[in-house]
N, C-alpha and C. Protein backbone atom coordinates (compact mmCIF):
# COMPACT_ATOMS: atom_id res chain seq x y z
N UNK A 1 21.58 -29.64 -5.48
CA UNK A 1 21.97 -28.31 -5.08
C UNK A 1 21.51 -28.07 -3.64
N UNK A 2 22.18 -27.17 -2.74
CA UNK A 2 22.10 -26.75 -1.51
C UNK A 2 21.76 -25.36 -1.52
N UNK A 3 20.05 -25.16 -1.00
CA UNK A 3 19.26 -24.13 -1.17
C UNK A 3 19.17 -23.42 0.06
N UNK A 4 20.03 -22.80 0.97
CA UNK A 4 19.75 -22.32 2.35
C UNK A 4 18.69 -21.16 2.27
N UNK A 5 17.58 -21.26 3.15
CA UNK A 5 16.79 -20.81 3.28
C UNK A 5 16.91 -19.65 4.68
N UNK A 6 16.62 -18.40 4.08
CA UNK A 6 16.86 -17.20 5.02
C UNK A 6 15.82 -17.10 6.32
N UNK A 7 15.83 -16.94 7.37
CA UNK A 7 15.07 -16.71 8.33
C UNK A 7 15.22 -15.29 8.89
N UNK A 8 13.84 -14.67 9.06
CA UNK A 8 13.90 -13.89 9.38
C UNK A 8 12.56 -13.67 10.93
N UNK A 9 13.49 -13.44 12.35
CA UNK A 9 12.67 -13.29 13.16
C UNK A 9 12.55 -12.28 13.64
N UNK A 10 11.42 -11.51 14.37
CA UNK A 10 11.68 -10.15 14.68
C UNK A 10 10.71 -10.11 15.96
N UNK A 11 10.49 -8.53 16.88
CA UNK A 11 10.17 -8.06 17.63
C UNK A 11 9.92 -6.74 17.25
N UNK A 12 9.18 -6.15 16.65
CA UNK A 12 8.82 -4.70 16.10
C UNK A 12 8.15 -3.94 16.93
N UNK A 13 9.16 -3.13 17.44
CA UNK A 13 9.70 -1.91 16.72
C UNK A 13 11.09 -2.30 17.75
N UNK A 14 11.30 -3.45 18.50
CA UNK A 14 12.79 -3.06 18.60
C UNK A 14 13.85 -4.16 18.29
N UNK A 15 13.69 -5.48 17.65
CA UNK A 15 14.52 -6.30 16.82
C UNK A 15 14.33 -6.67 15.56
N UNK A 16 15.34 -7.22 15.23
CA UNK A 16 14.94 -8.39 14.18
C UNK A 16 16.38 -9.22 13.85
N UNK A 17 16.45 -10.78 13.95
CA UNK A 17 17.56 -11.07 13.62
C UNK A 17 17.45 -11.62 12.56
N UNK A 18 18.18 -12.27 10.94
CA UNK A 18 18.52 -12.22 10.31
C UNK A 18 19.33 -13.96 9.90
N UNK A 19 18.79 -14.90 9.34
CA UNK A 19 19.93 -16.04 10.18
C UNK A 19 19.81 -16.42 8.35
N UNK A 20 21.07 -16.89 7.68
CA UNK A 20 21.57 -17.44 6.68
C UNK A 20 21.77 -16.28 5.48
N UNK A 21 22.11 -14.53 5.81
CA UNK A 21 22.09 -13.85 4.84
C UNK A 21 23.54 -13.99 4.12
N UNK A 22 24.11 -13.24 3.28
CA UNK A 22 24.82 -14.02 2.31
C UNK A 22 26.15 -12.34 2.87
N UNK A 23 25.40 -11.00 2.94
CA UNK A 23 26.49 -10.05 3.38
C UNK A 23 26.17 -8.80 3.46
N UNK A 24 26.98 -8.26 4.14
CA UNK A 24 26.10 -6.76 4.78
C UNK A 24 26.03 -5.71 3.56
N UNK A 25 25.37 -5.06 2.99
CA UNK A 25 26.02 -4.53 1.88
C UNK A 25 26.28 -2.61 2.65
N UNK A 26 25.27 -2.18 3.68
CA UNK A 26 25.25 -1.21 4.12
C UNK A 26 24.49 -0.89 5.04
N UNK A 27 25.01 0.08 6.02
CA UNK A 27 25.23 -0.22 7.58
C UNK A 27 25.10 1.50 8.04
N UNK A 28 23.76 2.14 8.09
CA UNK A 28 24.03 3.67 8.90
C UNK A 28 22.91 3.62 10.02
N UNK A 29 22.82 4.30 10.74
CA UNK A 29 21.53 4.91 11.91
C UNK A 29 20.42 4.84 11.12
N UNK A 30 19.96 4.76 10.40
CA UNK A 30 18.51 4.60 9.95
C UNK A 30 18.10 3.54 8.60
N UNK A 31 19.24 3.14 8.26
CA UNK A 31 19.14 2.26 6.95
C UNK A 31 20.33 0.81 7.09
N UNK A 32 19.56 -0.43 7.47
CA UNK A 32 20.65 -1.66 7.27
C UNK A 32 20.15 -2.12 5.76
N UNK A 33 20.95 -2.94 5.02
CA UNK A 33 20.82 -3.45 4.00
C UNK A 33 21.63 -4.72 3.62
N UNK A 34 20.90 -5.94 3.68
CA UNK A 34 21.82 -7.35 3.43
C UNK A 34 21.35 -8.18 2.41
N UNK A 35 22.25 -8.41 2.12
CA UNK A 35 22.07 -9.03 0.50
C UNK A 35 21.77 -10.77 0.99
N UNK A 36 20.56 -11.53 0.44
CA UNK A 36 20.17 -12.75 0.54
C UNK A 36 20.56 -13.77 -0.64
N UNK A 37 20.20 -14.68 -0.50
CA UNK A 37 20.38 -15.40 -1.80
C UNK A 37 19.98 -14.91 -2.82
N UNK A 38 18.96 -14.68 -3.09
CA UNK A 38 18.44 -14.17 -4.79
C UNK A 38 17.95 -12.92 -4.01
N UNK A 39 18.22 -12.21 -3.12
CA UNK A 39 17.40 -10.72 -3.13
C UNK A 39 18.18 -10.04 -2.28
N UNK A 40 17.99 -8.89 -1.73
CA UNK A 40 18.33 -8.33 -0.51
C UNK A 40 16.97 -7.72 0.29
N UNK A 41 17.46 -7.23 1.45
CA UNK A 41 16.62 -7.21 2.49
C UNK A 41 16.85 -5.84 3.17
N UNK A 42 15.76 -4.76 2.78
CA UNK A 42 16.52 -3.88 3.53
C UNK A 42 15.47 -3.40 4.94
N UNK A 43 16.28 -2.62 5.86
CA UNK A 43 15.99 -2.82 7.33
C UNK A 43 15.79 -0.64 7.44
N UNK A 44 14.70 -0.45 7.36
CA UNK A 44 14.78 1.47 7.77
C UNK A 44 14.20 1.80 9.22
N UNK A 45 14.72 2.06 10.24
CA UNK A 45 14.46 2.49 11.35
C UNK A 45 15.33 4.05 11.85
N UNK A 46 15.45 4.04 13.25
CA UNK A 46 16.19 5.20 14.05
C UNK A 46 16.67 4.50 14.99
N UNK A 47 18.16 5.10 15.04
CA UNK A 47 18.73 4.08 16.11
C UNK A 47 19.17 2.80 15.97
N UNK A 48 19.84 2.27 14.60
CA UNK A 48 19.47 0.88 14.37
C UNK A 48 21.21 0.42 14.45
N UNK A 49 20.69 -1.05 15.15
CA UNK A 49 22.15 -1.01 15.60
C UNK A 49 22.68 -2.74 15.68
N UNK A 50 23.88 -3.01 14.55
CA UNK A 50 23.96 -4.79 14.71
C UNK A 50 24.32 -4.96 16.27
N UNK A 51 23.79 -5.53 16.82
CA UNK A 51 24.08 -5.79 18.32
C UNK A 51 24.95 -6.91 18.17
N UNK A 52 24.71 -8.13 17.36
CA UNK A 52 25.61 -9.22 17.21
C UNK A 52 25.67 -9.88 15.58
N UNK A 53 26.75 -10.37 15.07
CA UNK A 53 26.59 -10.97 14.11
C UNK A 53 27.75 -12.07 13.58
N UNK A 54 27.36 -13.26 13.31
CA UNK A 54 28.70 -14.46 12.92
C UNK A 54 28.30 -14.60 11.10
N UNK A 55 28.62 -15.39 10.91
CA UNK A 55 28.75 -15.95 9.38
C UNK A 55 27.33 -16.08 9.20
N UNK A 56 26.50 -16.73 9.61
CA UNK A 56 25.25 -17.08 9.20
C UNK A 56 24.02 -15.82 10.12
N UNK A 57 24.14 -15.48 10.94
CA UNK A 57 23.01 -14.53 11.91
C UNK A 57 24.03 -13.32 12.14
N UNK A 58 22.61 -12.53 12.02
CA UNK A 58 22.91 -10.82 12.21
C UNK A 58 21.51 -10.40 13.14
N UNK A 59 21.95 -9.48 14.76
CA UNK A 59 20.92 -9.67 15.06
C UNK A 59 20.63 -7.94 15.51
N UNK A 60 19.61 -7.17 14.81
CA UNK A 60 19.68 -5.53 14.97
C UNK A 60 18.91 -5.22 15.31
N UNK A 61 19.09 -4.08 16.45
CA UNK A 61 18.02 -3.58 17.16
C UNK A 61 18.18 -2.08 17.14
N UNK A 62 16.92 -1.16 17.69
CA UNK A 62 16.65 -0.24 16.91
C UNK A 62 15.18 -0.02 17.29
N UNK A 63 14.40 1.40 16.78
CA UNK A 63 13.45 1.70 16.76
C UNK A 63 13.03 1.07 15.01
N UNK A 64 13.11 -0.28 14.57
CA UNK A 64 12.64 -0.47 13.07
C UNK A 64 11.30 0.18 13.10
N UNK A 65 11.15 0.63 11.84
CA UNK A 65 10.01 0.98 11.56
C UNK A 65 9.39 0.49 10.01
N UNK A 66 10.74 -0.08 9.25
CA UNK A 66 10.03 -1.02 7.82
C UNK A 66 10.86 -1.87 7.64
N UNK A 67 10.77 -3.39 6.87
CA UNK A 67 11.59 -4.45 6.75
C UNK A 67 11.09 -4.61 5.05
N UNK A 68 11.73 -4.55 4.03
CA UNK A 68 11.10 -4.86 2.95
C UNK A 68 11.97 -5.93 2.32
N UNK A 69 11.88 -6.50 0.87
CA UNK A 69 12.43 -7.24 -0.05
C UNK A 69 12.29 -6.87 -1.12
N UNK A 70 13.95 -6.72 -2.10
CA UNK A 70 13.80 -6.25 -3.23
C UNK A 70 14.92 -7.39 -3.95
N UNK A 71 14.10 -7.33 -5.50
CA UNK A 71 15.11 -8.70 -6.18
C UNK A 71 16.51 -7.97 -6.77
């Protein structure tokens, strides 16, 4: 089996990019949310904004202020 492993790099309080997530599930000014292999990942700041994103990397910037994981 082929297990891609999510990376997550950041700059807090004004990036974080995102590289092997699986899909955006939801997208406003203070709340990103992307679904991972077995979890999602959600992103709560002000100002938060995908600056760039392809198939595998999503890269958002923003005043973040929490990055959590839920199964």
């Amino acid at each position: 089996m082929n297990y891609e492993k999510v990376y997550l790099c950041y700059q807090i309080p004004e990036w974080v990019c995102v590289e092997n997530y699986k899909k955006l599930l939801m997208c406003t000014s203070d709340q990103i949310i992307l679904s991972l292999k077995d979890c999602r990942v959600e992103i709560e700041g002000k100002h938060l904004q995908i600056k760039y994103y392809s198939k595998n990397e999503m890269r958002i910037e923003g005043c973040i202020e929490t990055i959590s994981y839920h199964k």
